[in-house]
PDB file of N, CA and C in Angstrom:
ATOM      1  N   UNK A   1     142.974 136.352 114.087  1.00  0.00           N
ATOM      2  CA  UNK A   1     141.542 136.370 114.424  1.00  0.00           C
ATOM      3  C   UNK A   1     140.674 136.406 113.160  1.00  0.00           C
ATOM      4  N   UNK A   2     141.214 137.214 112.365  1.00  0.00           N
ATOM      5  CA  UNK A   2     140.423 137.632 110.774  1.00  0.00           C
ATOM      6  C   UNK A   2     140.119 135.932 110.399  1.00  0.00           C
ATOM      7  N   UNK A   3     141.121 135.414 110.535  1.00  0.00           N
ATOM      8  CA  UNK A   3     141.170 133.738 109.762  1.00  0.00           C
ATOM      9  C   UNK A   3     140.299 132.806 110.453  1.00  0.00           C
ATOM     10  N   UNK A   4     140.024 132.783 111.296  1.00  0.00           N
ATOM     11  CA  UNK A   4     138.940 132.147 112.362  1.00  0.00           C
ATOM     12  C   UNK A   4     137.947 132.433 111.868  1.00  0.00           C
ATOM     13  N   UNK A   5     137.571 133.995 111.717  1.00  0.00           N
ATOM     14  CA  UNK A   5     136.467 134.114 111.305  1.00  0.00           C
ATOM     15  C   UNK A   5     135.868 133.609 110.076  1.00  0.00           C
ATOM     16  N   UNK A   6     137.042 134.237 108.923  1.00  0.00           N
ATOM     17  CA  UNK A   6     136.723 133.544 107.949  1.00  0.00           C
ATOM     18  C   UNK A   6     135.985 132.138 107.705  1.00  0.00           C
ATOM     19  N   UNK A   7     136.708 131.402 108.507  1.00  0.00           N
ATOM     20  CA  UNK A   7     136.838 129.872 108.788  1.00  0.00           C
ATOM     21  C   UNK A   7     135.434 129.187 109.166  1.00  0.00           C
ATOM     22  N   UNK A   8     134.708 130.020 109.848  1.00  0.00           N
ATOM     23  CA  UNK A   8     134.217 129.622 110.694  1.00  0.00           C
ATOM     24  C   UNK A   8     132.302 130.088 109.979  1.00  0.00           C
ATOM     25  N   UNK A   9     132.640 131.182 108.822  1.00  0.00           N
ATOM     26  CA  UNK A   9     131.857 131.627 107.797  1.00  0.00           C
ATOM     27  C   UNK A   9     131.829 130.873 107.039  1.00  0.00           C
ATOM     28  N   UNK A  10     132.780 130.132 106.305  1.00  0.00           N
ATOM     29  CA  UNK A  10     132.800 129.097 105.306  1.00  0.00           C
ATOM     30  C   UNK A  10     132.439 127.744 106.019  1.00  0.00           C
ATOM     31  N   UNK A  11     132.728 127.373 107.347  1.00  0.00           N
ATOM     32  CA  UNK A  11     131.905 126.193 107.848  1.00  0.00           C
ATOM     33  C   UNK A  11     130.267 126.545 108.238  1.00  0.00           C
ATOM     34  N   UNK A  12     129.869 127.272 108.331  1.00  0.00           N
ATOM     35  CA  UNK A  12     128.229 127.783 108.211  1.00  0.00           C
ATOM     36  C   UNK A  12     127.820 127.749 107.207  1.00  0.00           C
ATOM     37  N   UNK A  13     128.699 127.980 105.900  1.00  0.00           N
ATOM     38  CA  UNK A  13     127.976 127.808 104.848  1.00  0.00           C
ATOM     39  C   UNK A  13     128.178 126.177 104.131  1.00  0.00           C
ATOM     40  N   UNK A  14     128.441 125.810 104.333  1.00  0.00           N
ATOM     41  CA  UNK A  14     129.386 124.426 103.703  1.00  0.00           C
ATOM     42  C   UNK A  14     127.890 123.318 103.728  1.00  0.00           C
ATOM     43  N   UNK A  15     127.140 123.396 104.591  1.00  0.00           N
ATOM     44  CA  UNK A  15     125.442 122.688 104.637  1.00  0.00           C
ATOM     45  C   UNK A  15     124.952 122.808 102.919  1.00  0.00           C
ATOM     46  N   UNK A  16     124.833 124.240 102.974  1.00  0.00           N
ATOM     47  CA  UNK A  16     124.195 124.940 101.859  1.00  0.00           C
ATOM     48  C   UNK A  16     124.633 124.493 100.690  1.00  0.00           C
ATOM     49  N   UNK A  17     125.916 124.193 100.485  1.00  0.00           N
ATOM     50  CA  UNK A  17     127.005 124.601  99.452  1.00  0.00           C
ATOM     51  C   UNK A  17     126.778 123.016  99.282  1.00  0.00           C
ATOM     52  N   UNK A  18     126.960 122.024 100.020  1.00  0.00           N
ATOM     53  CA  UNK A  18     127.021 120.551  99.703  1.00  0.00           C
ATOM     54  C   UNK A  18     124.992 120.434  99.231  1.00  0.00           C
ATOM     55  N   UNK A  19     124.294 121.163  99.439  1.00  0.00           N
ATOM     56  CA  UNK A  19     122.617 120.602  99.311  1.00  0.00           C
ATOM     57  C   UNK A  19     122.556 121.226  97.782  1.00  0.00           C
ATOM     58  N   UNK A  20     123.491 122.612  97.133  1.00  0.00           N
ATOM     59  CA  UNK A  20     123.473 122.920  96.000  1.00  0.00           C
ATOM     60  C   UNK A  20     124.270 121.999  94.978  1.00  0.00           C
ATOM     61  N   UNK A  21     125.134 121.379  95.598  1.00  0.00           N
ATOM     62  CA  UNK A  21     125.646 120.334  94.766  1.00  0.00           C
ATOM     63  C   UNK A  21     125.295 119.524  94.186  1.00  0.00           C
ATOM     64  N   UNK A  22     124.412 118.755  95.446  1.00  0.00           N
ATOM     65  CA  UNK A  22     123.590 117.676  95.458  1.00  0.00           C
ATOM     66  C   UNK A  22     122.684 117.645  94.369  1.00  0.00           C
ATOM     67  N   UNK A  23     122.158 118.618  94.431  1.00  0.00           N
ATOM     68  CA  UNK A  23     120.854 119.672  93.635  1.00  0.00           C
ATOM     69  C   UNK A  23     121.579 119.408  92.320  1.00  0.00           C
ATOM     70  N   UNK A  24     122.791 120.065  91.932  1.00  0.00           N
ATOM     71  CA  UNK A  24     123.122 120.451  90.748  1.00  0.00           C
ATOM     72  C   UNK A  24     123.652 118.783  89.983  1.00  0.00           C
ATOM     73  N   UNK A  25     124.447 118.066  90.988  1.00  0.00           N
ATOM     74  CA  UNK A  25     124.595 116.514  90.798  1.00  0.00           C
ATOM     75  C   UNK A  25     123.832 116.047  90.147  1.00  0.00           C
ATOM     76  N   UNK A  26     122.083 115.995  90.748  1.00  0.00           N
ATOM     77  CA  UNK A  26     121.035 115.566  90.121  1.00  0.00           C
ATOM     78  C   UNK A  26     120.737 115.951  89.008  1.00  0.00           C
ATOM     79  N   UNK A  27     120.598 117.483  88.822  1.00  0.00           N
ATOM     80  CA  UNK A  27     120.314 117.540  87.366  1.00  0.00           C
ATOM     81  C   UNK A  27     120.676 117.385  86.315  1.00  0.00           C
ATOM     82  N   UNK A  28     122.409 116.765  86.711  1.00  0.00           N
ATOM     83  CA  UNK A  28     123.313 116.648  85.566  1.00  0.00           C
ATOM     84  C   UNK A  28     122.659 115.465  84.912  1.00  0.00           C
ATOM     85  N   UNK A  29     122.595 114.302  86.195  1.00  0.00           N
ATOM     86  CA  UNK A  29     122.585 113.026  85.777  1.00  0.00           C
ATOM     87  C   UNK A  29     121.127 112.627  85.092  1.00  0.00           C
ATOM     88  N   UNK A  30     120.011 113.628  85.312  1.00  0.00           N
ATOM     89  CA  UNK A  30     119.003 113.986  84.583  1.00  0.00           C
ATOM     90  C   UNK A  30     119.208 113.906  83.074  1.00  0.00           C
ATOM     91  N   UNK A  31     119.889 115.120  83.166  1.00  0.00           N
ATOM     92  CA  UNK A  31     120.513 115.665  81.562  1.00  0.00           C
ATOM     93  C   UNK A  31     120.754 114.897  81.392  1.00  0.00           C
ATOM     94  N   UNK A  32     121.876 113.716  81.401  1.00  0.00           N
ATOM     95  CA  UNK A  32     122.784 113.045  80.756  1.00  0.00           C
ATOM     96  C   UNK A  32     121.754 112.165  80.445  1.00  0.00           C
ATOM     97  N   UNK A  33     120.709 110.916  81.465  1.00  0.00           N
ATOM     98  CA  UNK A  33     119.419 110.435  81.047  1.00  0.00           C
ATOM     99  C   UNK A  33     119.153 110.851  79.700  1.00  0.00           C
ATOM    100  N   UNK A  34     118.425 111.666  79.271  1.00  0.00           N
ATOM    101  CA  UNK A  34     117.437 112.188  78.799  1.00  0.00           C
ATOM    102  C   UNK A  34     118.298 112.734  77.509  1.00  0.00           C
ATOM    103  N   UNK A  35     119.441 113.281  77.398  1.00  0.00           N
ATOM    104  CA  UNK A  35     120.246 113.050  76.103  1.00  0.00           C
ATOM    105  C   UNK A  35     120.665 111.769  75.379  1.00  0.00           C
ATOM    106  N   UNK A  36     120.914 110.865  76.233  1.00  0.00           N
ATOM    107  CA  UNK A  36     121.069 109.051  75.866  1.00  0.00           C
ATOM    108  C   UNK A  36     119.516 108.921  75.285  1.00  0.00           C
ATOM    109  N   UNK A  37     118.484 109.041  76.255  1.00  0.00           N
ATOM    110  CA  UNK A  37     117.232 108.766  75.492  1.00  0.00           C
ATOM    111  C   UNK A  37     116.766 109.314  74.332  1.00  0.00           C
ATOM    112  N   UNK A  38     117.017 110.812  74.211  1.00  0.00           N
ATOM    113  CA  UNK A  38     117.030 111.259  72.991  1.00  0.00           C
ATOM    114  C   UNK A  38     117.843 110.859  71.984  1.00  0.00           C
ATOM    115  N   UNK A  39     119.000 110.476  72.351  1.00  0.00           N
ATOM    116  CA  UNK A  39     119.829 110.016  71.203  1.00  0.00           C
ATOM    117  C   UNK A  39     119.358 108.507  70.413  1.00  0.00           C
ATOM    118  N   UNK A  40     118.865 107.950  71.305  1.00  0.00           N
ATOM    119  CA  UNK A  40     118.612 106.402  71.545  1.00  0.00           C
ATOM    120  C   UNK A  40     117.028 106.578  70.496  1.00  0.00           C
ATOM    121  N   UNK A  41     116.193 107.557  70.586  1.00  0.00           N
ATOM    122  CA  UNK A  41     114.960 107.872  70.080  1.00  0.00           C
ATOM    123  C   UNK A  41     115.220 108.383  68.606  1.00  0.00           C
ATOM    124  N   UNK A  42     116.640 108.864  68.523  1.00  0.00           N
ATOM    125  CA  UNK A  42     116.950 109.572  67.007  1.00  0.00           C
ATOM    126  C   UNK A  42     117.050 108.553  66.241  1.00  0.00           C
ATOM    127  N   UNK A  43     117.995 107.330  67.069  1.00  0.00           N
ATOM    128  CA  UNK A  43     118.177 106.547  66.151  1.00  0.00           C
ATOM    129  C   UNK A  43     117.549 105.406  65.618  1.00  0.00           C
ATOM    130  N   UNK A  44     116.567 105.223  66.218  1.00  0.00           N
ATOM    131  CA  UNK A  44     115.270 104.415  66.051  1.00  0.00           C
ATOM    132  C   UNK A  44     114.514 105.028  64.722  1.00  0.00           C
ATOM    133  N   UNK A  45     114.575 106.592  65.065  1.00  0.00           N
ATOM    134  CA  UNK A  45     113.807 107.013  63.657  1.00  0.00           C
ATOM    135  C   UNK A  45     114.738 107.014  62.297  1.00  0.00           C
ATOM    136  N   UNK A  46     115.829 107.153  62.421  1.00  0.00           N
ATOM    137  CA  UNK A  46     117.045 107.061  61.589  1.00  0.00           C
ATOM    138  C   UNK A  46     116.669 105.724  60.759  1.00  0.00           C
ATOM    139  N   UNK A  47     116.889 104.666  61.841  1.00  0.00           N
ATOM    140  CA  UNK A  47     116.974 102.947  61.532  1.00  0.00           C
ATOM    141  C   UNK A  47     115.678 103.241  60.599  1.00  0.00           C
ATOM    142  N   UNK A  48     114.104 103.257  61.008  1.00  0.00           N
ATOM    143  CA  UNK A  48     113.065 103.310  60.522  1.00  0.00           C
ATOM    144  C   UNK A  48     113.185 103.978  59.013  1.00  0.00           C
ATOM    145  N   UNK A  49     113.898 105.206  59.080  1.00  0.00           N
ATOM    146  CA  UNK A  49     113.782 106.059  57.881  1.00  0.00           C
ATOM    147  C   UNK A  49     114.489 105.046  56.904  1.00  0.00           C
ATOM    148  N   UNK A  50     115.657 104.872  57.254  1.00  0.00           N
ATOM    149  CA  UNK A  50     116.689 103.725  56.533  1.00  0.00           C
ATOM    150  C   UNK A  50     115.796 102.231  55.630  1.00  0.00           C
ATOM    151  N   UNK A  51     115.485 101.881  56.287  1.00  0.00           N
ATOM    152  CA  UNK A  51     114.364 100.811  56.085  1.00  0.00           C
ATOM    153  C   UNK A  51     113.712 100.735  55.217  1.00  0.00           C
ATOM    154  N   UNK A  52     112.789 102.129  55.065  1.00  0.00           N
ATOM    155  CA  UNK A  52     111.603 102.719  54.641  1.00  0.00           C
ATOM    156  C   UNK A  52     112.122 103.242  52.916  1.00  0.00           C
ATOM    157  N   UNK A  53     113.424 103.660  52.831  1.00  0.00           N
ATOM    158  CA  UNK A  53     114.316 104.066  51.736  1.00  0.00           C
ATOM    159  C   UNK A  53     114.677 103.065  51.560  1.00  0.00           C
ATOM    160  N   UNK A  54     115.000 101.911  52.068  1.00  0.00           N
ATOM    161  CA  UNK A  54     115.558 100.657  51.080  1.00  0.00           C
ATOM    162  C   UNK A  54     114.229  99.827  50.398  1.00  0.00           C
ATOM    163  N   UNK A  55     113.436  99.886  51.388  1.00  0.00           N
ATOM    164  CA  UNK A  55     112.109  99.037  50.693  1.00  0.00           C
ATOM    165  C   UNK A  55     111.776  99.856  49.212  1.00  0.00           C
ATOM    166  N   UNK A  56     111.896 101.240  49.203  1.00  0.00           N
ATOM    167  CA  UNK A  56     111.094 101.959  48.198  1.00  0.00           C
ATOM    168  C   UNK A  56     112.300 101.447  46.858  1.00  0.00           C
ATOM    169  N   UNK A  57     113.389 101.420  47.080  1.00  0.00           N
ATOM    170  CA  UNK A  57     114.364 100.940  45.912  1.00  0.00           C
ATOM    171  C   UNK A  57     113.863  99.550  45.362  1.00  0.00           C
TER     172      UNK A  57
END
């Protein structure tokens, strides 16, 4: 009987548990965005700086 119950607690919560995922899914793929863009933005200023030091030679 204990195991039913259990069972039956973890399927009531399982809504919740898949909408925090979801939730947490998203913000990864946020993060990951937005580190590529930052990285992608470093190296633009990198390239620029590079440039800017060869012209002055």
């Amino acid at each position: 009987m204990e195991t039913q119950e259990e069972l039956a607690y973890l399927e009531q919560k399982l809504p919740r548990l898949r909408a925090r995922l979801s939730c947490l899914q998203q913000l990864y793929r946020d993060l990951q965005q937005k580190t590529r863009e930052d990285f992608d933005e470093e190296d633009k200023v990198g390239d620029r700086m590079n440039n800017t030091s060869d012209e002055e030679q």
